[in-house]
N, C-alpha and C. Protein backbone atom coordinates (compact mmCIF):
# COMPACT_ATOMS: atom_id res chain seq x y z
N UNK A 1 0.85 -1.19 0.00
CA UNK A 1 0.00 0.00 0.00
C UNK A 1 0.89 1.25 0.00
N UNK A 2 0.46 2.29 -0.57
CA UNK A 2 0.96 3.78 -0.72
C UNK A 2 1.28 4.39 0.76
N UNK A 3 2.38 4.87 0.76
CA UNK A 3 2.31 6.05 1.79
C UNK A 3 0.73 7.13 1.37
N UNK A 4 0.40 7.59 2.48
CA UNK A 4 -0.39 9.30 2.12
C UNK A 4 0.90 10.30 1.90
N UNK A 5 0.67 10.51 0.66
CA UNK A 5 1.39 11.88 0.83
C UNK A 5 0.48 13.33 1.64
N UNK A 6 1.65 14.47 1.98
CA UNK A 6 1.20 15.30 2.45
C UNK A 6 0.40 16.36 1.30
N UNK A 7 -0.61 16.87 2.35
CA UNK A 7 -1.56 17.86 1.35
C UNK A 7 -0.64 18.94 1.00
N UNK A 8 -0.26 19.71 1.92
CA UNK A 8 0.83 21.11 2.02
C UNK A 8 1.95 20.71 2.73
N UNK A 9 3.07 21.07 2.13
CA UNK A 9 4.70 21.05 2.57
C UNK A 9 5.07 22.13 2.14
N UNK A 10 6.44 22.56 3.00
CA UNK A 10 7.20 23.88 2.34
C UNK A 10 8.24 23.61 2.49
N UNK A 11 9.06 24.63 1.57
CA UNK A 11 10.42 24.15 1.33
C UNK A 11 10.88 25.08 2.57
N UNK A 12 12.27 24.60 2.29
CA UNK A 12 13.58 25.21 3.87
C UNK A 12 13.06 26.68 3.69
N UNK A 13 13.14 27.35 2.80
CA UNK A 13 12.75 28.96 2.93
C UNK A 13 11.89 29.34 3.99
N UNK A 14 10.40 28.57 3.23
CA UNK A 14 9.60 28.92 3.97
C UNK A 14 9.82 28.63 5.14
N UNK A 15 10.28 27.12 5.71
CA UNK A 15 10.39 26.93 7.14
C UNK A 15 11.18 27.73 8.06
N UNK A 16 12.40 27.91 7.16
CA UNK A 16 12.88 29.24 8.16
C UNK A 16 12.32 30.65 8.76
N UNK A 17 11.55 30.87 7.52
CA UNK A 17 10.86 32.05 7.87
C UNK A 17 9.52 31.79 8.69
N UNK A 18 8.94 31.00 8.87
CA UNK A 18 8.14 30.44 9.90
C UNK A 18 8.46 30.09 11.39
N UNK A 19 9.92 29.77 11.28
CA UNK A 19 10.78 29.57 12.29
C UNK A 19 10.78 31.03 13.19
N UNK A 20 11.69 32.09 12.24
CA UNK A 20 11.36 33.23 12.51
C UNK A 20 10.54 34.42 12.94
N UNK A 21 9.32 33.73 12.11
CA UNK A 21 7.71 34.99 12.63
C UNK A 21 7.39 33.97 14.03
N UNK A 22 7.91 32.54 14.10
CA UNK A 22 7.48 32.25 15.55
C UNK A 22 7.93 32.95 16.50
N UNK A 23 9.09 32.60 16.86
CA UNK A 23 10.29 33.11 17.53
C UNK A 23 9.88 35.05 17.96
N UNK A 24 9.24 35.45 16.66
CA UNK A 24 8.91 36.89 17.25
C UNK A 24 6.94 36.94 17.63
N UNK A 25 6.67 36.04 17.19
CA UNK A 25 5.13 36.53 17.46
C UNK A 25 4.55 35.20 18.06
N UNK A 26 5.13 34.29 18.40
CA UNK A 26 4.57 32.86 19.23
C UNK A 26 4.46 31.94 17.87
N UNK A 27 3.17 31.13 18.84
CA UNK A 27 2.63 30.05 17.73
C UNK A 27 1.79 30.63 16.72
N UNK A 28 2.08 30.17 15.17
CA UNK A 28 1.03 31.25 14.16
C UNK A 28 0.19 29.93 13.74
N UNK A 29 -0.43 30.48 12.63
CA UNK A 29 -1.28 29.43 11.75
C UNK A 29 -1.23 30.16 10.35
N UNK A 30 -1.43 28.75 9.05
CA UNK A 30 -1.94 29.82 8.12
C UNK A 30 -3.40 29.15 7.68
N UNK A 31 -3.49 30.02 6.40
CA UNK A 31 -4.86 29.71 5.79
C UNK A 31 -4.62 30.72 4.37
N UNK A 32 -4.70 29.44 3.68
CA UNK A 32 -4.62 29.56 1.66
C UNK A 32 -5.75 30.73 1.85
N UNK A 33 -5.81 31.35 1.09
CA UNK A 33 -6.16 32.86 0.81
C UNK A 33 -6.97 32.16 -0.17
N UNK A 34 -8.26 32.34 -0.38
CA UNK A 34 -9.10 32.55 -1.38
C UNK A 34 -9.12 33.95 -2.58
N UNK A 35 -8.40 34.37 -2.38
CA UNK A 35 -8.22 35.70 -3.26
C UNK A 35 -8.78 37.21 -2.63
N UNK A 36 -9.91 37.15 -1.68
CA UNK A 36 -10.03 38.49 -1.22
C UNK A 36 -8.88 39.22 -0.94
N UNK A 37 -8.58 40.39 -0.72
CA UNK A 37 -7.34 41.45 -0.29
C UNK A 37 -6.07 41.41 -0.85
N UNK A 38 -5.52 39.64 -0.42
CA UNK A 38 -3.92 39.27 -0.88
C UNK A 38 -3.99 38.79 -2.31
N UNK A 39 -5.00 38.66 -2.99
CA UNK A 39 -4.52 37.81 -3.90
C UNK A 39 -4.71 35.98 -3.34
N UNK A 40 -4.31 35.16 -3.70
CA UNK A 40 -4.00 33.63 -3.48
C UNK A 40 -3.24 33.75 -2.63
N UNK A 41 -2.11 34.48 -2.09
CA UNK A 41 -1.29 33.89 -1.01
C UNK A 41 -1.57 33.58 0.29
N UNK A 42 -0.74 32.59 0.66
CA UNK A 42 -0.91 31.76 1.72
C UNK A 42 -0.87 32.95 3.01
N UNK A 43 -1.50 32.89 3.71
CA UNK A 43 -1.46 34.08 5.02
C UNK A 43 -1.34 33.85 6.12
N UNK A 44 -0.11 34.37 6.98
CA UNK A 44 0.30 33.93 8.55
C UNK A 44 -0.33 34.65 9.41
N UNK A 45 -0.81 33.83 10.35
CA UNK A 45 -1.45 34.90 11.56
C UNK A 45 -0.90 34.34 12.86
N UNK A 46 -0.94 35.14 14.18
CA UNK A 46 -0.85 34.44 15.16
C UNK A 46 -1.75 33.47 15.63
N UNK A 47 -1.47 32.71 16.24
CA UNK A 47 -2.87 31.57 16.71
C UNK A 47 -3.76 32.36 17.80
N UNK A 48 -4.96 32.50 17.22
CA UNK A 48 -5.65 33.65 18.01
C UNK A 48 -6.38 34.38 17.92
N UNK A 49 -5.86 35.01 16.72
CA UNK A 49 -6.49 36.43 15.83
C UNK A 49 -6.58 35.99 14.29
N UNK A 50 -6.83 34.93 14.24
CA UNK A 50 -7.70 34.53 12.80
C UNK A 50 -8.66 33.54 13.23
N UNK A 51 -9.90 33.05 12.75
CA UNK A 51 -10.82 32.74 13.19
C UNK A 51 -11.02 31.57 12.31
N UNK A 52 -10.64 30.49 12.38
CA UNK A 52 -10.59 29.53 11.29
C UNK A 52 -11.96 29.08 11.47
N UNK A 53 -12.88 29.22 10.19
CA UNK A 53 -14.56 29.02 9.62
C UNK A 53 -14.66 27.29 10.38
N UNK A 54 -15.90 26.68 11.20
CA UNK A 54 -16.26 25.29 11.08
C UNK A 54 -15.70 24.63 9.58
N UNK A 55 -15.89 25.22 8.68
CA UNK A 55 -16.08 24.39 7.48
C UNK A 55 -14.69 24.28 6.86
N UNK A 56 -13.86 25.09 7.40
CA UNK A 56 -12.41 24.82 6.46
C UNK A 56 -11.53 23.64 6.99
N UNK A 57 -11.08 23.40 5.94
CA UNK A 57 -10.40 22.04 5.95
C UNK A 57 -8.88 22.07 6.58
N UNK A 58 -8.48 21.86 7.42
CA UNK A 58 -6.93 21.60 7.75
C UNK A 58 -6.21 20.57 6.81
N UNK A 59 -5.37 21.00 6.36
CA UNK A 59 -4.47 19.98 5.01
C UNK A 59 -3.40 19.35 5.78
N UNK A 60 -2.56 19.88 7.01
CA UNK A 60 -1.50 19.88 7.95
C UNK A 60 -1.16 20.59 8.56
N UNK A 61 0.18 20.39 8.45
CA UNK A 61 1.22 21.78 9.42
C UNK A 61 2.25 21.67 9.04
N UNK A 62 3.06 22.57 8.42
CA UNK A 62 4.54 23.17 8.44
C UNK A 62 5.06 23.99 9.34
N UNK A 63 6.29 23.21 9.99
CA UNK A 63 6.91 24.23 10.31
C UNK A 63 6.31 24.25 11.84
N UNK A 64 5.32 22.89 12.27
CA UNK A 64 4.28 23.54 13.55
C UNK A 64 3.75 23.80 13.73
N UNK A 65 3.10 24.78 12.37
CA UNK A 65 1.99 25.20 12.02
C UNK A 65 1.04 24.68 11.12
N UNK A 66 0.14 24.77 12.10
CA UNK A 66 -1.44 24.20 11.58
C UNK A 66 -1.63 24.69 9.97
N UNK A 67 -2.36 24.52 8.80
CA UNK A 67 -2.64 25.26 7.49
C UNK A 67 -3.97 24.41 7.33
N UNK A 68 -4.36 25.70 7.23
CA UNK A 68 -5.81 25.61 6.66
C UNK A 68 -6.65 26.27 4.71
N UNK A 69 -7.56 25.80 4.47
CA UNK A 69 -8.08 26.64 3.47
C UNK A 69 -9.56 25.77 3.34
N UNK A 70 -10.10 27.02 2.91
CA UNK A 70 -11.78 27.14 2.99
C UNK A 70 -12.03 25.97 2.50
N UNK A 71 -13.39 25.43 2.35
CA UNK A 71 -14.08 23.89 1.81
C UNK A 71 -14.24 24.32 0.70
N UNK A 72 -14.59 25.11 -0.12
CA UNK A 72 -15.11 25.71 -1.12
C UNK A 72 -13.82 25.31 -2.07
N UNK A 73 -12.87 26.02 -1.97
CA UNK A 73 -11.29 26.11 -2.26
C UNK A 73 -10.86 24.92 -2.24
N UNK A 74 -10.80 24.06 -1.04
CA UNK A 74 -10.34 22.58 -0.87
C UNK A 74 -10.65 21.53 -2.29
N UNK A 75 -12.05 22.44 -1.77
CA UNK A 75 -13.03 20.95 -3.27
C UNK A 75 -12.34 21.34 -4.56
N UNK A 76 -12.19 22.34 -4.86
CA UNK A 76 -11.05 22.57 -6.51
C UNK A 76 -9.14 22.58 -6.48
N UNK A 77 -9.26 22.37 -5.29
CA UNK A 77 -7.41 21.76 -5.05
C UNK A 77 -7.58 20.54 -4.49
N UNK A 78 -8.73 19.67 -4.56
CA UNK A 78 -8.38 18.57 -4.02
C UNK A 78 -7.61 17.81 -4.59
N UNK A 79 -7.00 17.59 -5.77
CA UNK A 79 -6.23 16.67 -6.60
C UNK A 79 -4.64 17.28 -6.37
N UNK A 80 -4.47 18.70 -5.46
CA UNK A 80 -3.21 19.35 -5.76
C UNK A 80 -2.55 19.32 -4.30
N UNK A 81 -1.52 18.96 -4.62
CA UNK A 81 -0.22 19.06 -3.35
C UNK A 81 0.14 20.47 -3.18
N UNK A 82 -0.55 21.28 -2.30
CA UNK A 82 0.29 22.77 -1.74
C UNK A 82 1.74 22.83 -1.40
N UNK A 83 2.25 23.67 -1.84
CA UNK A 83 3.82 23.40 -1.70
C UNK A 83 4.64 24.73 -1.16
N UNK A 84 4.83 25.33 0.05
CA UNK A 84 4.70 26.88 0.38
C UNK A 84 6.17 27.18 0.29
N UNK A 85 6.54 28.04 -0.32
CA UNK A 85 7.60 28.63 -0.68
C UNK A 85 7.87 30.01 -0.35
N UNK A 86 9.05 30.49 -0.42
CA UNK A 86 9.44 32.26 -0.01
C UNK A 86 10.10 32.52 -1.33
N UNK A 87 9.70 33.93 -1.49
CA UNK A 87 10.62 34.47 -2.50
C UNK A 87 10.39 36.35 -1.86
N UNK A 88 11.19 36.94 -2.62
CA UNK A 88 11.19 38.78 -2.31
C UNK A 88 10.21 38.65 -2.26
N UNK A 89 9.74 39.90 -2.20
CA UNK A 89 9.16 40.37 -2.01
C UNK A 89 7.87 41.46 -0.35
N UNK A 90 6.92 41.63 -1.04
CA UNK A 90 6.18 42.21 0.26
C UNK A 90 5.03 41.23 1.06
N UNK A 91 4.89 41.19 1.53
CA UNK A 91 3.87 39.81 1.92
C UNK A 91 2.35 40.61 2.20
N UNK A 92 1.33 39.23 2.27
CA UNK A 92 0.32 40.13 2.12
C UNK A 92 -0.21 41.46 3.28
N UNK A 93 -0.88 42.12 3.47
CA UNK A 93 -1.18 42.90 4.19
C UNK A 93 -1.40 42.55 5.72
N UNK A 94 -1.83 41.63 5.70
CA UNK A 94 -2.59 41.25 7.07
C UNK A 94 -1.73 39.99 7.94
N UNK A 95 -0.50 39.14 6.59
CA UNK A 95 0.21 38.16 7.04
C UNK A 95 1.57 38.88 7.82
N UNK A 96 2.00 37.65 8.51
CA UNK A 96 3.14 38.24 9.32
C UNK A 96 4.38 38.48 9.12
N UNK A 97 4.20 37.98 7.40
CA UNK A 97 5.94 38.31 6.64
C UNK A 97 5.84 39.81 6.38
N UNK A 98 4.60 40.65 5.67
CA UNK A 98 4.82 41.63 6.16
C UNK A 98 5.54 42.05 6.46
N UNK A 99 6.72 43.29 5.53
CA UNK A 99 7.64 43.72 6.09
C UNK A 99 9.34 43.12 6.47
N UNK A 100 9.03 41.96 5.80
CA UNK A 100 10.68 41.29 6.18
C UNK A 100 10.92 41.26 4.96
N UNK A 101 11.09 41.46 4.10
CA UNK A 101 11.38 41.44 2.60
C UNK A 101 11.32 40.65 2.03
N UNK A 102 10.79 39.17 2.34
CA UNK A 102 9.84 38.10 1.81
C UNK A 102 8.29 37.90 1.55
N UNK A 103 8.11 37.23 1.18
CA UNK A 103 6.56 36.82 0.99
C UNK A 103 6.36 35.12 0.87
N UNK A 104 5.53 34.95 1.61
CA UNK A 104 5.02 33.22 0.91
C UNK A 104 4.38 33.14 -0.47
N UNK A 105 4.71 31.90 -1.04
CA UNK A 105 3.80 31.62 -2.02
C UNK A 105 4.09 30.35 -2.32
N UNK A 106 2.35 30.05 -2.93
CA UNK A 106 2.08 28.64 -2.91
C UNK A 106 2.19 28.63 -4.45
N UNK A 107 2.97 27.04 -4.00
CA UNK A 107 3.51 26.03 -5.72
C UNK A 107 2.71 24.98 -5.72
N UNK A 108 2.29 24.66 -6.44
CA UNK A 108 1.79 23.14 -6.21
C UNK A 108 2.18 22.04 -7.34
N UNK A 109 1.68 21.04 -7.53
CA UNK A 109 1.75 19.87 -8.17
C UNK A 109 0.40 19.22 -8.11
N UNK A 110 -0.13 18.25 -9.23
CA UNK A 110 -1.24 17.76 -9.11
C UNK A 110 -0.60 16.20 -8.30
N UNK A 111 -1.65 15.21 -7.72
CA UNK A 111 -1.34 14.20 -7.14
C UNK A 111 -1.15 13.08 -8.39
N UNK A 112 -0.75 12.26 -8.13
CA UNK A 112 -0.24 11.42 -9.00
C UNK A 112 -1.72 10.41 -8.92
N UNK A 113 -2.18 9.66 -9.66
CA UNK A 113 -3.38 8.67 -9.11
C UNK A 113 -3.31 7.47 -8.32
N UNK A 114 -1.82 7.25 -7.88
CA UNK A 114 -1.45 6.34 -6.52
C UNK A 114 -1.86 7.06 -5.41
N UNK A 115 -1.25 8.36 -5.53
CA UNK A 115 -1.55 9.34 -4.16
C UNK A 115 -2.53 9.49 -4.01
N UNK A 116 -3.46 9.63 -5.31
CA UNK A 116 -5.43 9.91 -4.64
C UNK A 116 -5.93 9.09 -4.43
N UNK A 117 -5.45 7.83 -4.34
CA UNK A 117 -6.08 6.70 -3.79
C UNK A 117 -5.56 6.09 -2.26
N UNK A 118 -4.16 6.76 -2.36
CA UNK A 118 -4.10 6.44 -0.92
C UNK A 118 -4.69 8.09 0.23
N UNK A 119 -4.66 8.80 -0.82
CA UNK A 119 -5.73 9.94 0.18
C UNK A 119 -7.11 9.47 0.63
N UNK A 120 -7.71 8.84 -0.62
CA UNK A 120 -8.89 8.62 -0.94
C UNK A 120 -9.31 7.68 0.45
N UNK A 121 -8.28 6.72 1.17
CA UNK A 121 -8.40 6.14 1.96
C UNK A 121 -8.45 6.56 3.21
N UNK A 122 -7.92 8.02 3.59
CA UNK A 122 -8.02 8.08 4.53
C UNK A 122 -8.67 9.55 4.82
N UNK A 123 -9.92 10.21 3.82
CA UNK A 123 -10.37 11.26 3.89
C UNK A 123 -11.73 10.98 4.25
């Protein structure tokens, strides 16, 4: 039988910089951005002051951190591996890179049809 692969992973970038907004602001969380304000990017908050909806789906945690994104959203990335990455830039308004001269952003990959069947098993 298949391993499950993971829904969302990030590369060393991102983890460092997750490492980092901990270290200054505690434990965070994110949640895939549906496009209001930021655009698609993935958005850091402290654990606390974002209000994660009943209905959104938790995919995992990087980094320690919990990641979430809406059901709505879930149901049209369900076939896709989130993959959170850093590059320059400004981050979104309300996230906690903000200001460090990075930003997250999500890469993905579609699942292979071994992987949606060993998801398939345990969703």
């Amino acid at each position: 039988m298949s391993e499950t692969p993971a829904r969302v992973m990030a590369t060393q970038a991102a983890l460092d910089l997750i490492a980092r907004l901990r270290e200054t602001h505690g434990p965070v969380l994110f949640h895939q951005s549906g496009g209001c304000c930021d655009g698609s990017s993935p958005m850091c908050y402290p654990v606390g002051e974002y209000l994660v909806a009943p209905d959104d789906v938790k995919l995992g945690e990087i980094g320690g951190a919990e990641f979430f994104i809406s059901r709505s959203q879930f149901e049209y990335w369900r076939a896709t591996q989130l993959i959170i990455d850093v590059v320059p830039g400004m981050g979104g308004m309300f996230s906690l890179e903000n200001g460090t001269g990075s930003r997250f952003l999500t890469r993905s990959r579609i699942f292979t049809e071994t992987e949606l069947a060993a998801l398939a098993l345990v969703a």
